[in-house]
N, C-alpha and C. Protein backbone atom coordinates (compact mmCIF):
# COMPACT_ATOMS: atom_id res chain seq x y z
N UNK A 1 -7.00 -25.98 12.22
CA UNK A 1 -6.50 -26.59 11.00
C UNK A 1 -7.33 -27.83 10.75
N UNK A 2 -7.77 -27.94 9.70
CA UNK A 2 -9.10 -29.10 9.22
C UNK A 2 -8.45 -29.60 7.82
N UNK A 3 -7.88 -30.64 7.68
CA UNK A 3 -7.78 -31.22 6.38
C UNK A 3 -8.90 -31.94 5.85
N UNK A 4 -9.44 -31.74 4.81
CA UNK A 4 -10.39 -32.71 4.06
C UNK A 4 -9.88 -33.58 2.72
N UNK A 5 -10.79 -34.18 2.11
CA UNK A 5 -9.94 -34.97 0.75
C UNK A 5 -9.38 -34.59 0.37
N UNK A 6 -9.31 -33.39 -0.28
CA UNK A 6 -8.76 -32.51 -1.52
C UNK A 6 -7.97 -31.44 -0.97
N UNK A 7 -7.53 -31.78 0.01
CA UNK A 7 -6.48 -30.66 0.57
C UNK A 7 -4.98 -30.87 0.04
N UNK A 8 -4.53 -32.43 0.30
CA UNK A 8 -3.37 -32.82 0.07
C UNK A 8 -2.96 -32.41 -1.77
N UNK A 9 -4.00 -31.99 -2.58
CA UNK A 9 -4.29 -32.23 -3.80
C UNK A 9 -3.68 -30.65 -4.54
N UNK A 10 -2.58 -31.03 -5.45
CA UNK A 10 -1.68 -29.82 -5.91
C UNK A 10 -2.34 -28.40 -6.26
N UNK A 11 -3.76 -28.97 -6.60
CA UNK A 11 -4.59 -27.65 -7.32
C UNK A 11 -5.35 -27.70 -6.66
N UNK A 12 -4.86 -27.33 -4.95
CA UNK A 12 -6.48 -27.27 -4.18
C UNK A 12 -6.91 -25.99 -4.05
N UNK A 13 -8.20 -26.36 -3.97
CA UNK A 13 -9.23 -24.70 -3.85
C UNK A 13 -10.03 -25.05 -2.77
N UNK A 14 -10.24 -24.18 -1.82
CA UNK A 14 -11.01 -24.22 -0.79
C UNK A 14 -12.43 -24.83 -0.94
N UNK A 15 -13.29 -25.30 -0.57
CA UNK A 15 -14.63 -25.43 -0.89
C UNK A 15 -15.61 -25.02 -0.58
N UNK A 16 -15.16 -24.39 0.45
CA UNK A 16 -16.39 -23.19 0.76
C UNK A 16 -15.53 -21.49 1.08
N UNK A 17 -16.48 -20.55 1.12
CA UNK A 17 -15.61 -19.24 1.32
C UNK A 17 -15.10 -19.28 2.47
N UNK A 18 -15.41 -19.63 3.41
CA UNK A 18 -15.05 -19.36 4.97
C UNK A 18 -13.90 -20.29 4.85
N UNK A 19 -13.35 -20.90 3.94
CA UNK A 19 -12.26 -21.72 3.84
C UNK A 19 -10.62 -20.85 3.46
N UNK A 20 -9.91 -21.11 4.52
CA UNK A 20 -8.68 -20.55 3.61
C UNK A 20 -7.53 -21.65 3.41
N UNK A 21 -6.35 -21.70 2.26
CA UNK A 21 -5.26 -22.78 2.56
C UNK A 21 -4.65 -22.29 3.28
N UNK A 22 -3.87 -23.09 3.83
CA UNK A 22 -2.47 -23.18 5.40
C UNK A 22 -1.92 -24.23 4.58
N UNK A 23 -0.94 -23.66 3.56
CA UNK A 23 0.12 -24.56 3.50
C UNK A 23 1.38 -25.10 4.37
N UNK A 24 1.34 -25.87 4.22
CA UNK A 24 2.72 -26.53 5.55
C UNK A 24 3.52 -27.88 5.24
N UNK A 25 4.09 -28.31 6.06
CA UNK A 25 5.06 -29.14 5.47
C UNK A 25 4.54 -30.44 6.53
N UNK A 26 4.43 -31.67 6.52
CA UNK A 26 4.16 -32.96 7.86
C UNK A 26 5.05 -33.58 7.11
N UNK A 27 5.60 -34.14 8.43
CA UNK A 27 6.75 -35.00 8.54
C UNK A 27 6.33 -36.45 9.44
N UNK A 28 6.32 -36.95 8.72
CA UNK A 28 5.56 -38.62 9.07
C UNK A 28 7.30 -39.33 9.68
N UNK A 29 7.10 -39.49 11.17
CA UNK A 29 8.42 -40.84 11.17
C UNK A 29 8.11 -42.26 11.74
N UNK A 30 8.85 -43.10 11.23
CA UNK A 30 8.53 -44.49 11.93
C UNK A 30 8.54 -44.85 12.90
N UNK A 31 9.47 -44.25 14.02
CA UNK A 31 9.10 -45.18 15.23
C UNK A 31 8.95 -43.83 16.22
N UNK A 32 8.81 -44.28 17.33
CA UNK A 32 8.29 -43.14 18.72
C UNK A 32 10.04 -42.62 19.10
N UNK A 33 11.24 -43.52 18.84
CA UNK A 33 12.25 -42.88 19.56
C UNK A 33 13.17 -41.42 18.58
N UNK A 34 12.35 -41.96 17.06
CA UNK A 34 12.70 -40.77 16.19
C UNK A 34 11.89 -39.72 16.26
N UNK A 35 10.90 -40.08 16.28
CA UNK A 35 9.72 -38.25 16.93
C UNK A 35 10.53 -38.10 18.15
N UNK A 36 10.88 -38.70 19.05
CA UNK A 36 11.64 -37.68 20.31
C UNK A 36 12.75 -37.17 19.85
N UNK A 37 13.71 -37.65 19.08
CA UNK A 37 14.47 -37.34 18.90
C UNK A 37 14.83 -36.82 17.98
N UNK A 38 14.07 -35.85 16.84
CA UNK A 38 13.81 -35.55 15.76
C UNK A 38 14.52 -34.19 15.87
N UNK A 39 14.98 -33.43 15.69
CA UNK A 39 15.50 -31.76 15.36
C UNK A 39 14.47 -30.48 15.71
N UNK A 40 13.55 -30.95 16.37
CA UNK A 40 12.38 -29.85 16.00
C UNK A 40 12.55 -28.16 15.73
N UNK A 41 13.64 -27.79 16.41
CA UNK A 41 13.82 -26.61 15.69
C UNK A 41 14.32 -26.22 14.13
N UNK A 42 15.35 -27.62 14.06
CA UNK A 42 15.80 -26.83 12.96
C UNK A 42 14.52 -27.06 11.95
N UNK A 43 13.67 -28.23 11.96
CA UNK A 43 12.49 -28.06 11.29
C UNK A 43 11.45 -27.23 11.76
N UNK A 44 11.52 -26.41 12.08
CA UNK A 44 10.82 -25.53 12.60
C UNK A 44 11.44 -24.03 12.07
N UNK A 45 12.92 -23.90 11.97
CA UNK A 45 13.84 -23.56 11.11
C UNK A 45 13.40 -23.03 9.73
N UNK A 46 13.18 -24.70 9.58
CA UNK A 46 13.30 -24.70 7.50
C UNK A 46 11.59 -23.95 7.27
N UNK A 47 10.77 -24.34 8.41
CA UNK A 47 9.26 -23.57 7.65
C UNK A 47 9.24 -22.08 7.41
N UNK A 48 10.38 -21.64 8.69
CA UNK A 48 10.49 -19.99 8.58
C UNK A 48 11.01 -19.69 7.26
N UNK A 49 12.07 -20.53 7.41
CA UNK A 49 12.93 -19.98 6.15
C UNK A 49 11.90 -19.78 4.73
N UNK A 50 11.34 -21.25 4.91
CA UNK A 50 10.17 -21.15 3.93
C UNK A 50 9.71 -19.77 3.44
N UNK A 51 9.07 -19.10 4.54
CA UNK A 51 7.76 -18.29 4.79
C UNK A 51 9.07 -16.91 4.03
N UNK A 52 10.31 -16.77 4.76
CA UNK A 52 10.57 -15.60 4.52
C UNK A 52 11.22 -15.59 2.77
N UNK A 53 11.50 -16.71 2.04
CA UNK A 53 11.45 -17.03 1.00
C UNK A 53 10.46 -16.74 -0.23
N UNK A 54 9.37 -16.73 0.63
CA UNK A 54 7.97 -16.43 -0.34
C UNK A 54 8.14 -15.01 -0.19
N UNK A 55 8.47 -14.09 1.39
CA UNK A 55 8.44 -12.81 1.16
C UNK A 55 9.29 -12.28 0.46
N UNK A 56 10.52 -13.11 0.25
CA UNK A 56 11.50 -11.94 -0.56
C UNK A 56 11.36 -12.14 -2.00
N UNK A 57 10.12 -13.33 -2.25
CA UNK A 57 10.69 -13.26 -3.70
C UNK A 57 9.31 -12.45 -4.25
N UNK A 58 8.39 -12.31 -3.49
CA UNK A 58 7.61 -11.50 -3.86
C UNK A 58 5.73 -12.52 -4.44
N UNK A 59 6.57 -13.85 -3.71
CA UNK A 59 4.96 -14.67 -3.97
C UNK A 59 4.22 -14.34 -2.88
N UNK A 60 4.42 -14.01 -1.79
CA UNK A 60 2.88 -13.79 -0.19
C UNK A 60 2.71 -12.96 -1.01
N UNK A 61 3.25 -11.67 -1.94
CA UNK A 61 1.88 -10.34 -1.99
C UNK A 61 1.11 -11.46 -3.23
N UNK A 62 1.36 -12.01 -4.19
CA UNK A 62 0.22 -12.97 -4.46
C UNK A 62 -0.44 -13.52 -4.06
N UNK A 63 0.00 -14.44 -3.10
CA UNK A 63 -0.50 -15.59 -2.89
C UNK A 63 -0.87 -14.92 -1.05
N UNK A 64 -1.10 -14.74 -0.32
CA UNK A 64 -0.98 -14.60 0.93
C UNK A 64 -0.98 -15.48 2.00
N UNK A 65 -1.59 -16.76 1.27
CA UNK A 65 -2.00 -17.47 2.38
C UNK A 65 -0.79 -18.80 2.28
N UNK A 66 0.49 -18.32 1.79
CA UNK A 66 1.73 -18.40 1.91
C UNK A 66 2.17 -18.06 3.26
N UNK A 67 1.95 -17.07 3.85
CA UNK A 67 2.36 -16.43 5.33
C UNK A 67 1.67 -17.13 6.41
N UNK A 68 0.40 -18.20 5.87
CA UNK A 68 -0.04 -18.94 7.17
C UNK A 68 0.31 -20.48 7.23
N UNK A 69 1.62 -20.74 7.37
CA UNK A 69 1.85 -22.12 7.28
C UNK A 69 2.00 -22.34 8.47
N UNK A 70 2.19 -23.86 8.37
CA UNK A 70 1.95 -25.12 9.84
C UNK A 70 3.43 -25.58 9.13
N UNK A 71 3.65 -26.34 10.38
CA UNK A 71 4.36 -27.65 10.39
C UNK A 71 4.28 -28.45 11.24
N UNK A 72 4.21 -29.99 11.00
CA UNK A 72 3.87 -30.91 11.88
C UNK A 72 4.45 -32.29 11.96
N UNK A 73 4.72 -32.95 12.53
CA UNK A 73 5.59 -33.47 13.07
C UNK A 73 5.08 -34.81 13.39
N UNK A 74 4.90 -36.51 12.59
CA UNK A 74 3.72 -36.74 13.56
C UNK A 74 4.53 -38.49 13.70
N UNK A 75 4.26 -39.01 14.59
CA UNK A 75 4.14 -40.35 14.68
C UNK A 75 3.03 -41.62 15.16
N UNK A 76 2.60 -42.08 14.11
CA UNK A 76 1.12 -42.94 14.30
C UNK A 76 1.81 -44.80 15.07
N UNK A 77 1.63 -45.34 15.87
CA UNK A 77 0.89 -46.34 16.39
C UNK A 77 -0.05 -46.74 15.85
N UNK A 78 0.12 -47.61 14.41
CA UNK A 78 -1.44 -47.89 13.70
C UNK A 78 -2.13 -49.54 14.94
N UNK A 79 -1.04 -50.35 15.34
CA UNK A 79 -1.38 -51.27 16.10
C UNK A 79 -2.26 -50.72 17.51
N UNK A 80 -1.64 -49.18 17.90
CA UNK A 80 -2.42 -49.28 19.14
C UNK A 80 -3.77 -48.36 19.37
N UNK A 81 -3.82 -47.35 17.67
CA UNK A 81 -4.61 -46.49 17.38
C UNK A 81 -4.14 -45.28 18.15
N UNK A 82 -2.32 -45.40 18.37
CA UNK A 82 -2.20 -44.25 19.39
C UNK A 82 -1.74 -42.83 18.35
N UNK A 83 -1.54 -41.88 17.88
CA UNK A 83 -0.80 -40.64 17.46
C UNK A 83 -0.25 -39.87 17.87
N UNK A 84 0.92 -39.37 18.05
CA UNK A 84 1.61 -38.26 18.65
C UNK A 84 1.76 -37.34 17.69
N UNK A 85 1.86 -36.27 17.97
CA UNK A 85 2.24 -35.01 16.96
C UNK A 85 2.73 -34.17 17.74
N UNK A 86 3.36 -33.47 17.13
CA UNK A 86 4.13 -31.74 17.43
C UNK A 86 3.34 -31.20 16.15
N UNK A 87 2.67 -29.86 16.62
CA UNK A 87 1.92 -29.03 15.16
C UNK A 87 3.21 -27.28 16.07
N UNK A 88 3.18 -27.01 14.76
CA UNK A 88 3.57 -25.30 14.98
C UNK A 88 3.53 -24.46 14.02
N UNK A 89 3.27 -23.55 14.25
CA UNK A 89 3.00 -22.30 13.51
C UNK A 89 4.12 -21.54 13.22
N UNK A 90 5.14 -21.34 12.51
CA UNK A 90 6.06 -20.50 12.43
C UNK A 90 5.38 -18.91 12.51
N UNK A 91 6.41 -18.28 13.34
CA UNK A 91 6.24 -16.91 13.51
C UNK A 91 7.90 -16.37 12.80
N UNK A 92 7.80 -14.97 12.45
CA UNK A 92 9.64 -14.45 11.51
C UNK A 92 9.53 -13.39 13.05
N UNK A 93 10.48 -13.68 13.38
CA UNK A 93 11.08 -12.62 14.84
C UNK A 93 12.57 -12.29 14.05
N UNK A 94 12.77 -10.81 14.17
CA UNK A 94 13.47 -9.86 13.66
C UNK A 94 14.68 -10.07 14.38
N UNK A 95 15.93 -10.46 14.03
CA UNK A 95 17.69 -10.95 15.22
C UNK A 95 17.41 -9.74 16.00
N UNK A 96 17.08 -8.71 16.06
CA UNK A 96 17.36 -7.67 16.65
C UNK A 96 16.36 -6.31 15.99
N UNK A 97 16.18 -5.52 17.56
CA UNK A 97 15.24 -4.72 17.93
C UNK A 97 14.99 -3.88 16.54
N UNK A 98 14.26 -3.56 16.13
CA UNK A 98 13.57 -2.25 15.08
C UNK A 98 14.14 -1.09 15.28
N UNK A 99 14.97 0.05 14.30
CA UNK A 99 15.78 1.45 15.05
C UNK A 99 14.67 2.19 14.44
N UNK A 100 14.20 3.43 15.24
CA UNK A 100 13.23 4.32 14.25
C UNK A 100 14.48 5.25 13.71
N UNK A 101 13.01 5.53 12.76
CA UNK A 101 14.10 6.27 11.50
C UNK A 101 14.03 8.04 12.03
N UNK A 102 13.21 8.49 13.21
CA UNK A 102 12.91 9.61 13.40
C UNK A 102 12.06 9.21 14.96
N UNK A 103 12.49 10.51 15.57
CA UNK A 103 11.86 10.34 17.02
C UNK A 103 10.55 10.64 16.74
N UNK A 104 9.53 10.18 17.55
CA UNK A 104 7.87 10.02 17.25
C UNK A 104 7.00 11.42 17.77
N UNK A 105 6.13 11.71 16.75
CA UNK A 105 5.84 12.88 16.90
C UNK A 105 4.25 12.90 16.85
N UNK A 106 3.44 13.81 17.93
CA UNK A 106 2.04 13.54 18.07
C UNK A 106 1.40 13.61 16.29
N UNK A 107 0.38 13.03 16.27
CA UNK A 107 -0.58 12.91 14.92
C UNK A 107 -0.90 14.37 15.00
N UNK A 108 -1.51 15.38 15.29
CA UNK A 108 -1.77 16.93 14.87
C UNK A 108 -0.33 17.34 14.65
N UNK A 109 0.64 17.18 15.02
CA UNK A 109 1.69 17.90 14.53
C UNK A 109 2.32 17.32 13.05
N UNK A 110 2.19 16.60 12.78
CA UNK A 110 2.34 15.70 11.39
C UNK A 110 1.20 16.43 10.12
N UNK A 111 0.22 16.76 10.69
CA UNK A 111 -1.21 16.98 9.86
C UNK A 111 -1.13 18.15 9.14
C-alpha cells in the first residue's frame, strides 16, 4: 500500500497503469492509551460490512477495486517522530460452511 499526493483526493485516478485504488478507511487517534484501547474489531467490523455493502448493492461489479480495501488504525508521536499503526485487510468469511447443491461428479461425466 503506497499513498502519494493525490490519493487522499475524491477524483483520484491512478497515475500510472501498474497502479490500482485500495480504498479504506484511517482512523487517526490522539493519544497512545486510545490506539490500545480502541475496538479493533468492531472497526475491522464496519470495513467488512463496508465491502459486503458494495457487493449487495451491486457497485464491486463496477467498480472492483471496492473489494480491495484497508483499514488502519494509526497513532503519531509528532514530538518523538514515533508512529504506531494497526493496518488490515478485511477478508468476508461465510457464518457457516458452503452446502453443495449436488454430490460432485468427475468432469467426463458432466461432458
Amino acid at each position: 500500500l503506497c499513498l502519494e499526493r493525490t490519493a487522499l483526493s475524491p477524483t483520484f485516478a491512478p497515475p500510472e497503469p501498474s497502479s490500482v485504488a485500495a480504498p479504506g478507511t484511517v482512523m487517526v487517534v490522539n493519544t497512545l492509551d486510545e490506539f490500545k484501547e480502541a475496538d479493533k474489531k468492531a472497526f475491522l467490523d464496519s470495513a467488512g460490512a463496508v465491502i459486503v455493502s458494495n457487493i449487495d448493492s451491486g457497485e464491486a461489479v463496477r467498480d472492483p477495486s471496492l473489494l480491495c480495501r484497508f483499514a488502519m488504525l494509526v497513532f503519531s508521536d509528532l514530538k518523538a517522530y514515533a508512529h504506531t499503526y494497526w493496518l488490515a485487510f478485511p477478508a468476508l468469511c461465510p457464518p457457516a460452511a458452503p452446502a453443495l447443491a449436488a454430490e460432485p461428479q468427475p468432469l467426463q461425466d458432466c461432458l
